[in-house]
Each structure stands twice: as C-alpha cells, then as structure tokens.
N, C-alpha and C. Protein backbone atom coordinates (compact mmCIF):
# COMPACT_ATOMS: atom_id res chain seq x y z
N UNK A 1 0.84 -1.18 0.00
CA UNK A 1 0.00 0.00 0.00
C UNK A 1 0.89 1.25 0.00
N UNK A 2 0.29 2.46 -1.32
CA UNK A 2 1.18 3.30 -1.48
C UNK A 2 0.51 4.33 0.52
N UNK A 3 1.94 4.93 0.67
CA UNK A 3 1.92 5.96 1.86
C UNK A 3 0.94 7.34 1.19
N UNK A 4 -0.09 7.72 1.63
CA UNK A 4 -0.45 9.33 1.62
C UNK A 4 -0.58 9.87 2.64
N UNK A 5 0.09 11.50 2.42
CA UNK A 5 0.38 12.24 2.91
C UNK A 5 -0.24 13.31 2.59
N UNK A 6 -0.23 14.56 3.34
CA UNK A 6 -0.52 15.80 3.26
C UNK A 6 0.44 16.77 3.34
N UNK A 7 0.55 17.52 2.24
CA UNK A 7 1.74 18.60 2.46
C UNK A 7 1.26 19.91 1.92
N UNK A 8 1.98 20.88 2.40
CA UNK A 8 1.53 22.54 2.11
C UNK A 8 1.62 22.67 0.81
N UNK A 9 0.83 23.22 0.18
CA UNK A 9 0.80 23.60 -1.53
C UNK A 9 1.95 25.05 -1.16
N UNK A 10 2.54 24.88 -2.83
CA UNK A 10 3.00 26.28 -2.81
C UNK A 10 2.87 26.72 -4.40
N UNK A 11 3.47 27.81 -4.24
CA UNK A 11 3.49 28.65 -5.59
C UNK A 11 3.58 27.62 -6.58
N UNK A 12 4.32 26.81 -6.78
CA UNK A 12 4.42 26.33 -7.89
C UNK A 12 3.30 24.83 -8.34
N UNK A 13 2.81 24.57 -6.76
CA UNK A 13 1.67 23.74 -7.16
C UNK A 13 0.06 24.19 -7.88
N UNK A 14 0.24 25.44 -8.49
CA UNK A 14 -0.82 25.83 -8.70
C UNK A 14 -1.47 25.64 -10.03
N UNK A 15 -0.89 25.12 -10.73
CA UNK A 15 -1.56 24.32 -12.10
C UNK A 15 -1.87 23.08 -11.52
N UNK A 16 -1.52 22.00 -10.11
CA UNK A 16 -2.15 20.85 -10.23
C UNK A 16 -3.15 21.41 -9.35
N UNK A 17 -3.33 21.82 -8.50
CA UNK A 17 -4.71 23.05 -7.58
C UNK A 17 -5.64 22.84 -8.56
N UNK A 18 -5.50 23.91 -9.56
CA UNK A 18 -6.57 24.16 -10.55
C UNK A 18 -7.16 23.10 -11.47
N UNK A 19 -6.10 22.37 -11.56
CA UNK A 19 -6.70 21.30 -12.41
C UNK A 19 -7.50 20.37 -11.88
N UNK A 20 -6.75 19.53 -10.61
CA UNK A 20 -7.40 19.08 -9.26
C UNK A 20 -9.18 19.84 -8.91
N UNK A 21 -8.77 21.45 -8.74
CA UNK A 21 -10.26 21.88 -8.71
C UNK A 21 -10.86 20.88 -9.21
N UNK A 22 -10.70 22.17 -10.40
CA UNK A 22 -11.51 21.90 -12.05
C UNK A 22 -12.25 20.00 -11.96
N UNK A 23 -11.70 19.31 -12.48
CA UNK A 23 -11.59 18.00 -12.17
C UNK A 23 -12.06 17.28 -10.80
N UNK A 24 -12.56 17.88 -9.70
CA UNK A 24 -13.41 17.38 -8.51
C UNK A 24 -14.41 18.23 -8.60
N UNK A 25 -14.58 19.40 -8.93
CA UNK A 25 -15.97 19.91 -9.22
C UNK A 25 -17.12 19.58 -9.92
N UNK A 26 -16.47 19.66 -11.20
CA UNK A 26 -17.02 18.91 -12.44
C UNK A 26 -17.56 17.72 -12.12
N UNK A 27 -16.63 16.92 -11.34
CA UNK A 27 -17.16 15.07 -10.45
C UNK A 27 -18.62 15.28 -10.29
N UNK A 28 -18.40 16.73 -8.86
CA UNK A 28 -19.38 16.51 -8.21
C UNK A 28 -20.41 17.34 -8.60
N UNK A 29 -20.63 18.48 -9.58
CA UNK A 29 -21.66 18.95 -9.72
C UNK A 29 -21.69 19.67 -11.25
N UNK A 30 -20.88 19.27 -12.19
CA UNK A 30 -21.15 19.55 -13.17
C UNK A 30 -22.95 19.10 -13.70
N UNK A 31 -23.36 18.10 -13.78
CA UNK A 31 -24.66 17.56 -13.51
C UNK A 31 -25.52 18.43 -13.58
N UNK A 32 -25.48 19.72 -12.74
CA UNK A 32 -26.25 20.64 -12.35
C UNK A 32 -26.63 22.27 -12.91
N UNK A 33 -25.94 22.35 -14.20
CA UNK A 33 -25.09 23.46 -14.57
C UNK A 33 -25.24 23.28 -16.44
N UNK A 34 -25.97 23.75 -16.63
CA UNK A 34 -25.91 24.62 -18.14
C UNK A 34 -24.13 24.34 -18.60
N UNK A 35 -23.45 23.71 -19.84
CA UNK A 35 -22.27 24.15 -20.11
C UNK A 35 -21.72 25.35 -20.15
N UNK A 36 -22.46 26.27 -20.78
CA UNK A 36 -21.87 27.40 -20.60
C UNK A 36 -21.36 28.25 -19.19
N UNK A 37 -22.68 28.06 -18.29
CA UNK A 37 -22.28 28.27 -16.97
C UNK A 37 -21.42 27.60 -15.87
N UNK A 38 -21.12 26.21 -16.55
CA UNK A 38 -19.95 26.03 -16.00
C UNK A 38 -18.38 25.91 -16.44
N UNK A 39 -18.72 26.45 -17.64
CA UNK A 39 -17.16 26.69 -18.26
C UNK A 39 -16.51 28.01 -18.13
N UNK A 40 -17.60 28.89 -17.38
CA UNK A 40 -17.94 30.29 -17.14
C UNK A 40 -17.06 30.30 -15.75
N UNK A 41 -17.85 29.52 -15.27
CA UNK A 41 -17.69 29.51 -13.35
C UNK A 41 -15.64 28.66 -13.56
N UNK A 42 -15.73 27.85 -13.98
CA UNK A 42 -14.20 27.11 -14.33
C UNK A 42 -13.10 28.01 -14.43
N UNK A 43 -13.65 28.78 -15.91
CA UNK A 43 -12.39 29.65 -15.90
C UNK A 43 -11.98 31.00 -15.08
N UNK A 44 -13.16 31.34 -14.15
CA UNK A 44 -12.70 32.02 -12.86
C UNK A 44 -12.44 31.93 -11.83
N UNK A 45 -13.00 30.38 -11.33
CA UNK A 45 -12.62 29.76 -9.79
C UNK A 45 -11.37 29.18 -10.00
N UNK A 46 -11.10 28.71 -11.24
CA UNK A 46 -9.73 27.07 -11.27
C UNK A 46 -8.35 28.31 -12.30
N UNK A 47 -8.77 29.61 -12.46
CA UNK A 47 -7.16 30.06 -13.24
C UNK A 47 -5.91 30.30 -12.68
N UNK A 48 -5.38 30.08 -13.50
CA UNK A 48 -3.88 30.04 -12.98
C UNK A 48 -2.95 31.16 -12.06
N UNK A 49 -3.68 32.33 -12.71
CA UNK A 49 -2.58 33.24 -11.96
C UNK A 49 -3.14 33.42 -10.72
N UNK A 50 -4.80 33.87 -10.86
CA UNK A 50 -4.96 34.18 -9.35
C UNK A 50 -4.85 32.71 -8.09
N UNK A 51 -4.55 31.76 -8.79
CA UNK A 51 -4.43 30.53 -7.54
C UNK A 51 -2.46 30.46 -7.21
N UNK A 52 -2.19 31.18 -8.17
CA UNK A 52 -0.41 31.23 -7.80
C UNK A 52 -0.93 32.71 -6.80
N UNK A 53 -1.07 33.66 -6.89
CA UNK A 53 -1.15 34.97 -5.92
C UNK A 53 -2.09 34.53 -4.55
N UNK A 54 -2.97 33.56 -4.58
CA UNK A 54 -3.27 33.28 -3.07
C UNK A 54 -2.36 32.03 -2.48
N UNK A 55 -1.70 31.84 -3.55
CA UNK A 55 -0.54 30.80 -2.76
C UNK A 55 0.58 31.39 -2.12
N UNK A 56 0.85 32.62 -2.97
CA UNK A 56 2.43 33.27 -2.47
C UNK A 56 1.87 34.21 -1.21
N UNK A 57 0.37 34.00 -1.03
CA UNK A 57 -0.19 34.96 0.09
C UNK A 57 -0.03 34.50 1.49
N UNK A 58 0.60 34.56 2.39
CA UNK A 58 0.62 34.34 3.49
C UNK A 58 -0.74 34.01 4.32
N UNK A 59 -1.52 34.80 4.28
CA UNK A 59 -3.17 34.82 4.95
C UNK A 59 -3.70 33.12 4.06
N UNK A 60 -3.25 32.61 3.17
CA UNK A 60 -4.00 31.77 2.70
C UNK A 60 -3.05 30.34 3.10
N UNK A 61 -3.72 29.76 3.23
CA UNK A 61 -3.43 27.85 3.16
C UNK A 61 -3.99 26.82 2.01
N UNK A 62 -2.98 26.17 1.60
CA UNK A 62 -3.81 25.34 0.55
C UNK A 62 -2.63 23.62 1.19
N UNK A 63 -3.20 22.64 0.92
CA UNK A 63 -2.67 21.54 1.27
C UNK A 63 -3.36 20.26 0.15
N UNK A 64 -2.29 20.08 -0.36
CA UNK A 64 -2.59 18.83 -1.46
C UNK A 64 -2.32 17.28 -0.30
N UNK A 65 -3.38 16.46 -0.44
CA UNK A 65 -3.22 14.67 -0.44
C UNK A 65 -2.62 14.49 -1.50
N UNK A 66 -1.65 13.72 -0.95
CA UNK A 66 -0.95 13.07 -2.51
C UNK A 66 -0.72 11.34 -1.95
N UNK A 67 -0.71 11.12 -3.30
CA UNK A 67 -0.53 9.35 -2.76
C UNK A 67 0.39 8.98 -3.96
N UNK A 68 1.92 8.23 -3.98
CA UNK A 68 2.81 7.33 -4.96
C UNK A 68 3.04 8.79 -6.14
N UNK A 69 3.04 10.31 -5.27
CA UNK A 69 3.35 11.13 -6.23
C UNK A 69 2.14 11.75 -6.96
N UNK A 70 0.67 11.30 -6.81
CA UNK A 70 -0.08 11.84 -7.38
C UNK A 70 -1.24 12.76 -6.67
N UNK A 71 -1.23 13.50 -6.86
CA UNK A 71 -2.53 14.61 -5.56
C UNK A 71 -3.49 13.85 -6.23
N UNK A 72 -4.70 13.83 -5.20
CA UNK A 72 -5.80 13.26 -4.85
C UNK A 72 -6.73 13.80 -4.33
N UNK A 73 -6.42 15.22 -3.69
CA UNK A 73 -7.37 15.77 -3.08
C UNK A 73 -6.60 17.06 -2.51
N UNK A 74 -7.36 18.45 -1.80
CA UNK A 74 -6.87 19.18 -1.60
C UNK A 74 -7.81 20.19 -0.43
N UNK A 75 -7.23 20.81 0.33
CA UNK A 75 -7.94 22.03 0.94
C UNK A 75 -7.08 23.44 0.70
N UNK A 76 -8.43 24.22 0.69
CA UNK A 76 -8.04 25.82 0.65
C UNK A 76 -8.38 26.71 1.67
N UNK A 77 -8.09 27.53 2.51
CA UNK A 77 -8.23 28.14 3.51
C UNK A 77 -7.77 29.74 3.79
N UNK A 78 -8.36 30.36 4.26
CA UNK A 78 -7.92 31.81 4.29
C UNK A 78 -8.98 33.13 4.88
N UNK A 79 -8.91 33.99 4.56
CA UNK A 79 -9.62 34.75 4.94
C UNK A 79 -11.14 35.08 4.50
N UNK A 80 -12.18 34.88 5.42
CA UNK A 80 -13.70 34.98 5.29
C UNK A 80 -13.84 36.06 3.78
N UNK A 81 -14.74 35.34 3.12
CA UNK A 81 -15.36 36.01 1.96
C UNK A 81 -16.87 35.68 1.52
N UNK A 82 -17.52 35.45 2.78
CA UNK A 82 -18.88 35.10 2.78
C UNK A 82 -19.75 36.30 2.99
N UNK A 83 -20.81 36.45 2.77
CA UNK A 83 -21.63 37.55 2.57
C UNK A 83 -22.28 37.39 3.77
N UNK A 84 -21.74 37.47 5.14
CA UNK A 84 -22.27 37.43 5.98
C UNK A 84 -22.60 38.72 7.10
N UNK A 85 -23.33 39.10 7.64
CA UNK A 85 -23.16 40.52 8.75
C UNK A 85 -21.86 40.55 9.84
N UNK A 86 -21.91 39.29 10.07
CA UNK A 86 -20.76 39.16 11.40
C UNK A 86 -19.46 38.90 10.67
N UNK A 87 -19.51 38.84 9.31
CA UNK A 87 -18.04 38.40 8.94
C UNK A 87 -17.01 39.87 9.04
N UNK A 88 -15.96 39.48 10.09
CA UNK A 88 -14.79 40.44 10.52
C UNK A 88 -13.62 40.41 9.72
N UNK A 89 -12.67 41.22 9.81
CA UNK A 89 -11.34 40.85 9.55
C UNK A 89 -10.57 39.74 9.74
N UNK A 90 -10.74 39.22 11.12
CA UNK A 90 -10.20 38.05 11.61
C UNK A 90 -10.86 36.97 11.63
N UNK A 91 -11.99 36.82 10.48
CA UNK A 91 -12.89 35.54 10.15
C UNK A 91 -12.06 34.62 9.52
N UNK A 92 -12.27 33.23 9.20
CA UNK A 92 -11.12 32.79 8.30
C UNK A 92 -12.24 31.73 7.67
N UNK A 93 -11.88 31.26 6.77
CA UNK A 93 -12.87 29.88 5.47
C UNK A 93 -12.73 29.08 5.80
N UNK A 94 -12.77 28.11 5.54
CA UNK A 94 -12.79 26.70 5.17
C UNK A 94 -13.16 26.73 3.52
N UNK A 95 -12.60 27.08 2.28
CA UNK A 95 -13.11 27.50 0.77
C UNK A 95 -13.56 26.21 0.36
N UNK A 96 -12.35 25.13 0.37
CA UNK A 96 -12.27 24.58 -0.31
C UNK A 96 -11.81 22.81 0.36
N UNK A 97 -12.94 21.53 0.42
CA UNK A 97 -12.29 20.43 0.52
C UNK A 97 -12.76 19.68 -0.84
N UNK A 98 -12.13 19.30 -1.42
CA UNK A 98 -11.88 18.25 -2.56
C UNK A 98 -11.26 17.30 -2.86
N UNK A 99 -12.08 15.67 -3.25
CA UNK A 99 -11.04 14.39 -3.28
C UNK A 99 -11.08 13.96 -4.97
N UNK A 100 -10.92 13.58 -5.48
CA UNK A 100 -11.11 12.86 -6.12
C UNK A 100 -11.96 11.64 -6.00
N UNK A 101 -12.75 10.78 -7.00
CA UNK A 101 -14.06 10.35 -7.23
C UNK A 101 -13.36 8.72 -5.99
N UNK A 102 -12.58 8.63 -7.24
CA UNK A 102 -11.90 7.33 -6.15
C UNK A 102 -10.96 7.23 -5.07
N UNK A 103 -11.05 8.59 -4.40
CA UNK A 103 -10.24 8.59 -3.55
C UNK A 103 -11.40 8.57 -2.18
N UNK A 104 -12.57 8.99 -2.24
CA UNK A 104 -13.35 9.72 -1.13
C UNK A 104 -14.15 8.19 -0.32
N UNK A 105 -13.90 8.85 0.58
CA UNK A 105 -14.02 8.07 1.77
C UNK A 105 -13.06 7.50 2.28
N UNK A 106 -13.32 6.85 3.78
CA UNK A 106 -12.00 6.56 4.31
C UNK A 106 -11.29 7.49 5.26
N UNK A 107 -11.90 8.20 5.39
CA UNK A 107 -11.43 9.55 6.51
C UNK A 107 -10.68 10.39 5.55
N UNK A 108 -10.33 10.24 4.58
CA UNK A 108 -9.82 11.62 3.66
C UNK A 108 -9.96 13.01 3.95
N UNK A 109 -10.72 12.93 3.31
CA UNK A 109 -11.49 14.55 3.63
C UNK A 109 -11.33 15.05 4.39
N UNK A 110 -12.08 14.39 5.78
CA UNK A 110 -11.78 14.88 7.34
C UNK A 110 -10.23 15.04 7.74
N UNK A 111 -9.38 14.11 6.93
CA UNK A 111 -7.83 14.50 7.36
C UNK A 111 -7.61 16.32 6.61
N UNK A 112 -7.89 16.30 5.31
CA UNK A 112 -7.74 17.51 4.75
C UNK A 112 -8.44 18.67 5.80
N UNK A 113 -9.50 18.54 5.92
CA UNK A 113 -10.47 19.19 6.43
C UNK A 113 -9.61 19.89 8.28
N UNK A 114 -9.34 18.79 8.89
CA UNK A 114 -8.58 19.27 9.80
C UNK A 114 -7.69 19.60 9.67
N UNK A 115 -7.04 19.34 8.93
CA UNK A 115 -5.18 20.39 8.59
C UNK A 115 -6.02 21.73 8.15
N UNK A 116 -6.67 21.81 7.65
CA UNK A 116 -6.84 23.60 7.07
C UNK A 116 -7.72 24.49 8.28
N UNK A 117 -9.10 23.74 9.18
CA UNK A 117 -8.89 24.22 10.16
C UNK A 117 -8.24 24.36 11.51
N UNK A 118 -7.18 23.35 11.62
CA UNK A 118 -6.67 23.72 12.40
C UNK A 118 -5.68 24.77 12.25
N UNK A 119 -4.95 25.06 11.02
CA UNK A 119 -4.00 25.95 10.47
C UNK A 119 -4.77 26.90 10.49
N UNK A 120 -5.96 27.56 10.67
CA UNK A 120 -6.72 28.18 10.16
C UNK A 120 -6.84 28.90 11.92
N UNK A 121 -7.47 28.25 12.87
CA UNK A 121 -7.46 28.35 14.39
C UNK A 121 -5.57 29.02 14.90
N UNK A 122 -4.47 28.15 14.37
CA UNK A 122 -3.21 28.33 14.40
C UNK A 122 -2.73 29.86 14.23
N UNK A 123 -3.28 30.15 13.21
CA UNK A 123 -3.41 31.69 12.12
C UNK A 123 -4.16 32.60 12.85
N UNK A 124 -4.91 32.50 13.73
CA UNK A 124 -5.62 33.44 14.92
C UNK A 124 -6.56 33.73 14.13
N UNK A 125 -7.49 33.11 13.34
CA UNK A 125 -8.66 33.03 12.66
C UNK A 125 -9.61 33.22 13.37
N UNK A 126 -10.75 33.72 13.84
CA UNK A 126 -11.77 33.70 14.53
C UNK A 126 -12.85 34.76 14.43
N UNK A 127 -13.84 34.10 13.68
CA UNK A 127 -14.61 32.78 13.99
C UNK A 127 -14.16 31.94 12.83
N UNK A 128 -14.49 30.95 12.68
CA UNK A 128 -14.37 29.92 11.65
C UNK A 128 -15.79 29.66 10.68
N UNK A 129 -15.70 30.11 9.58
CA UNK A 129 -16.85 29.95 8.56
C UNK A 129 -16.66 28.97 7.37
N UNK A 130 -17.83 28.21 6.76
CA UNK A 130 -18.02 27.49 5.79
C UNK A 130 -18.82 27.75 5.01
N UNK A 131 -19.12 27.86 3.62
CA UNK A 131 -20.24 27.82 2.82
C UNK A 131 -20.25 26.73 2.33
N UNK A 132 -21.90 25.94 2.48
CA UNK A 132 -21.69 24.52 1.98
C UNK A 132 -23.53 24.65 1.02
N UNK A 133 -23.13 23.92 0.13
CA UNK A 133 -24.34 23.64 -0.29
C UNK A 133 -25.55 23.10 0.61
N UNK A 134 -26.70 24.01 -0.37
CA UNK A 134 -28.22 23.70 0.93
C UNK A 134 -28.24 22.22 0.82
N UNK A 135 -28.01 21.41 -0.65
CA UNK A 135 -28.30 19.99 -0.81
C UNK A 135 -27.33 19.09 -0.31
N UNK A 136 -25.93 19.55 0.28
CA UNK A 136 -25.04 18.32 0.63
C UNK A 136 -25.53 18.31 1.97
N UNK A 137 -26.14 17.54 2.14
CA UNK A 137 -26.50 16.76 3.88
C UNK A 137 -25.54 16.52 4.46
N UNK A 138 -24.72 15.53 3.88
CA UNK A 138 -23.36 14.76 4.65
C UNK A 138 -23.05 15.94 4.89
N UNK A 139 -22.76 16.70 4.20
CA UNK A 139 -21.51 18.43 4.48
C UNK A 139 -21.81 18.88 5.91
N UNK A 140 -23.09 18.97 5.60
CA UNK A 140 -23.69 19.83 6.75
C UNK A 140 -23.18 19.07 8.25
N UNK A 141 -23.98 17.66 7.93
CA UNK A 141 -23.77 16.73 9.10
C UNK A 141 -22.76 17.22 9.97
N UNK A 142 -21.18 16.68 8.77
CA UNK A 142 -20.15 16.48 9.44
C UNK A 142 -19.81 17.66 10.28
N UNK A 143 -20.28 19.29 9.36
CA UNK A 143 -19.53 20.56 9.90
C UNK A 143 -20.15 20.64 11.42
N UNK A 144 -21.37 20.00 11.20
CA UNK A 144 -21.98 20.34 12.70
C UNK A 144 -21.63 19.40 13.74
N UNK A 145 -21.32 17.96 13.68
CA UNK A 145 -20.68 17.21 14.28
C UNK A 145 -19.32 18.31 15.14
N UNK A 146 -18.64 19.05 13.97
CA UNK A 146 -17.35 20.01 14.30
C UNK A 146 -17.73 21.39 15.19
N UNK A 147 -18.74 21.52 15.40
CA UNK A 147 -19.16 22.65 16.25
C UNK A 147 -19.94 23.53 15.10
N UNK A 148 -20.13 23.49 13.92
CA UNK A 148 -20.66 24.64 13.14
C UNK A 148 -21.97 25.01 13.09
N UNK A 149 -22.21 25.55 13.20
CA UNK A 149 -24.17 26.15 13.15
C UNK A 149 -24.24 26.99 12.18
N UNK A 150 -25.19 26.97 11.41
CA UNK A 150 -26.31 27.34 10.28
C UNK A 150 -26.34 28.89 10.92
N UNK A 151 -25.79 29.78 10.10
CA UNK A 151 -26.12 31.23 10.71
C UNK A 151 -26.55 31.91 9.36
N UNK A 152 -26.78 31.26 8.49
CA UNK A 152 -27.25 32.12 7.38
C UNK A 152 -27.28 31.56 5.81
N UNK A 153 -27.86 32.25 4.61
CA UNK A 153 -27.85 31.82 3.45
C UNK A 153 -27.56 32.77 2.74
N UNK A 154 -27.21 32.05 1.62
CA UNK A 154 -26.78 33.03 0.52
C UNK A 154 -26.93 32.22 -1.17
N UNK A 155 -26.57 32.88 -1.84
CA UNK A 155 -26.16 32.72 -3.41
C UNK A 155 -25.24 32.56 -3.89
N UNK A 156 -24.71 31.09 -4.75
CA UNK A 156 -23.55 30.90 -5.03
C UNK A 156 -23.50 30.76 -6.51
N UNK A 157 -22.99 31.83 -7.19
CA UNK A 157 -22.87 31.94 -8.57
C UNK A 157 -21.71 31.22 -9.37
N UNK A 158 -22.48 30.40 -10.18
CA UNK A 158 -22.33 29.31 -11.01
C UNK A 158 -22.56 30.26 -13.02
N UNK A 159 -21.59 30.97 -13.16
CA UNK A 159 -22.52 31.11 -14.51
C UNK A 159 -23.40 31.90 -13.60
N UNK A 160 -24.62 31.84 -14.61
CA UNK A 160 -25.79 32.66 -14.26
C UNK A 160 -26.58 31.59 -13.31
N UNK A 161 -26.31 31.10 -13.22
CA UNK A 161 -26.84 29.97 -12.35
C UNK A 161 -26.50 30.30 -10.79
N UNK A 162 -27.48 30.19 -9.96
CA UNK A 162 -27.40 30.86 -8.56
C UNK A 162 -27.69 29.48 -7.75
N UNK A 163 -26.93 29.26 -7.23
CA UNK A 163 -27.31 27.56 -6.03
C UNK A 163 -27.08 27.92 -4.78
N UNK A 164 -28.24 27.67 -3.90
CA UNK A 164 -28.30 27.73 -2.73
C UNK A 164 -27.77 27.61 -1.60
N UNK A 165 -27.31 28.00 -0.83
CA UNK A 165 -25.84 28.08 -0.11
C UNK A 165 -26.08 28.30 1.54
N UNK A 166 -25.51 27.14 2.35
CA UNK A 166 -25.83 27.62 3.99
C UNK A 166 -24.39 28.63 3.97
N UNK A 167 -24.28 28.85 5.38
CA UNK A 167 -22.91 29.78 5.94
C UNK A 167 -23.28 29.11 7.25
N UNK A 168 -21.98 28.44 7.54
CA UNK A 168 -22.33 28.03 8.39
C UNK A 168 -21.07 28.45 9.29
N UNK A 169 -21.31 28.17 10.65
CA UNK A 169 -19.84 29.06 11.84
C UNK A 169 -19.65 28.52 12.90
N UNK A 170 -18.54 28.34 13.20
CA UNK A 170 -18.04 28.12 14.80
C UNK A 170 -17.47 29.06 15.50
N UNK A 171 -17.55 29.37 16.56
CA UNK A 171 -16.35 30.15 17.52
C UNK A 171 -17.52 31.59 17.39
C-alpha cells in the first residue's frame, strides 16, 4: 500500500490546484449546470494566476493529499469572503475540501479538512466559517458534528446559475 500524505501547496503547485479543482468539481456537480455556466464559473474559480497569488499569500493555506506522487485531493483556507453581517477581519474559510471520485471516503477529507482548520485556528482566525451547499447533507452533518451552526444563506454563482448556499460558523 502506497503511503499518503498531506503537504503545504506552494506557488508552484498551482496548475495541479486548478486542475485538481476543475476535475473534482465537475465530479461533483457539473450535472447541475448549463455548459456554458460552468465553463464560465471554471475559468474564474480554477485560473492560474490568481491561484499562484493566493498561494504566495501568506493569509492563505492550501494543502494537497498526494498518494505514490499523485494529488488526490486538496484544501483551501484563508480569509472569510462570505456575505455574511458578522463576517470580521479576523474571520477565516474553510473555501475549499476536494477528493477525487476514487479517492473519497476513508477519513480523507476529514484528514484535509482538519489540517486547514486547524492551520486556520493556528493563524488566529476567529470565527471559523463554511459555505456549503443547501443539498449536501453529509456536508452539513459532518460541519456540525465540528461545532458549526447554520447562521445564514446566501447565493452561489455558477454562470448565471445561482445555487443555494448555507454559511455556516463556529467560535
């Protein structure tokens, strides 16, 4: 059995980031999405330069799973950008957990998931926020299992396509 690990993304991991995105999004919710609106939403969430400038950013965290050399999954973390009333300066994300199709399950996730908030708590982050889809149940489950509560909704633009969105918070 190959060893996986978790290690800090940096500047130069940011074409497998994006592609990685690109490529676990699409998994999980292309399905849902007009082509145009998601080739729309692709080439502004997954491009290259701005995922190299939140890498060389200090305030941000990103951490690739890799397994026998190949990433598998990833988290992104950094400073609150949720449309929320209480969101402060010293709010911090949870943006981004993503596995790959055959990688998920198995405690994955939750390993990613805790390296970025705990780095995130580490970073004097506080409070701790998530935006998770209204339809992922499991999401919700687990964040609340973690202390998070439902403090609000919003709109998550896809393309012209708008999908329903908790905000959810700890601390």
């Amino acid at each position: 059995m190959v060893e996986e690990t978790i290690r800090r993304a940096g500047v130069t991991d940011a074409e497998t980031l994006c592609a990685l995105g690109a490529e676990t999004f699409c998994d999980a919710f292309a399905h849902l999405y007009p082509p145009a609106d998601l080739a729309a939403f692709l080439a502004e969430a997954y491009a290259i330069e701005p995922a190299r400038a939140q890498l060389a950013d200090p305030r941000y965290g990103a951490w690739l799973l890799e397994t026998g050399g190949e990433a598998i999954g990833f988290a992104l973390a950094g400073p609150c950008g949720l449309p929320h009333p209480d969101v402060g300066p010293t709010g911090g994300e949870l943006k981004r957990v993503y596995l790959r199709k055959a990688w998920q399950g198995g405690g994955r996730g939750s390993r990613l998931l805790n390296v970025a908030l705990n780095w995130l708590e580490a970073e004097g982050f506080t409070p701790l926020w998530i935006g998770v889809w209204s339809q992922n149940h499991g999401a919700q489950k687990l964040y609340g299992r973690l202390g998070f509560d439902k403090v609000g909704e919003y709109h998550f633009k896809v393309g012209q396509t708008r999908d329903h969105e908790f905000i959810m918070r700890r601390g």
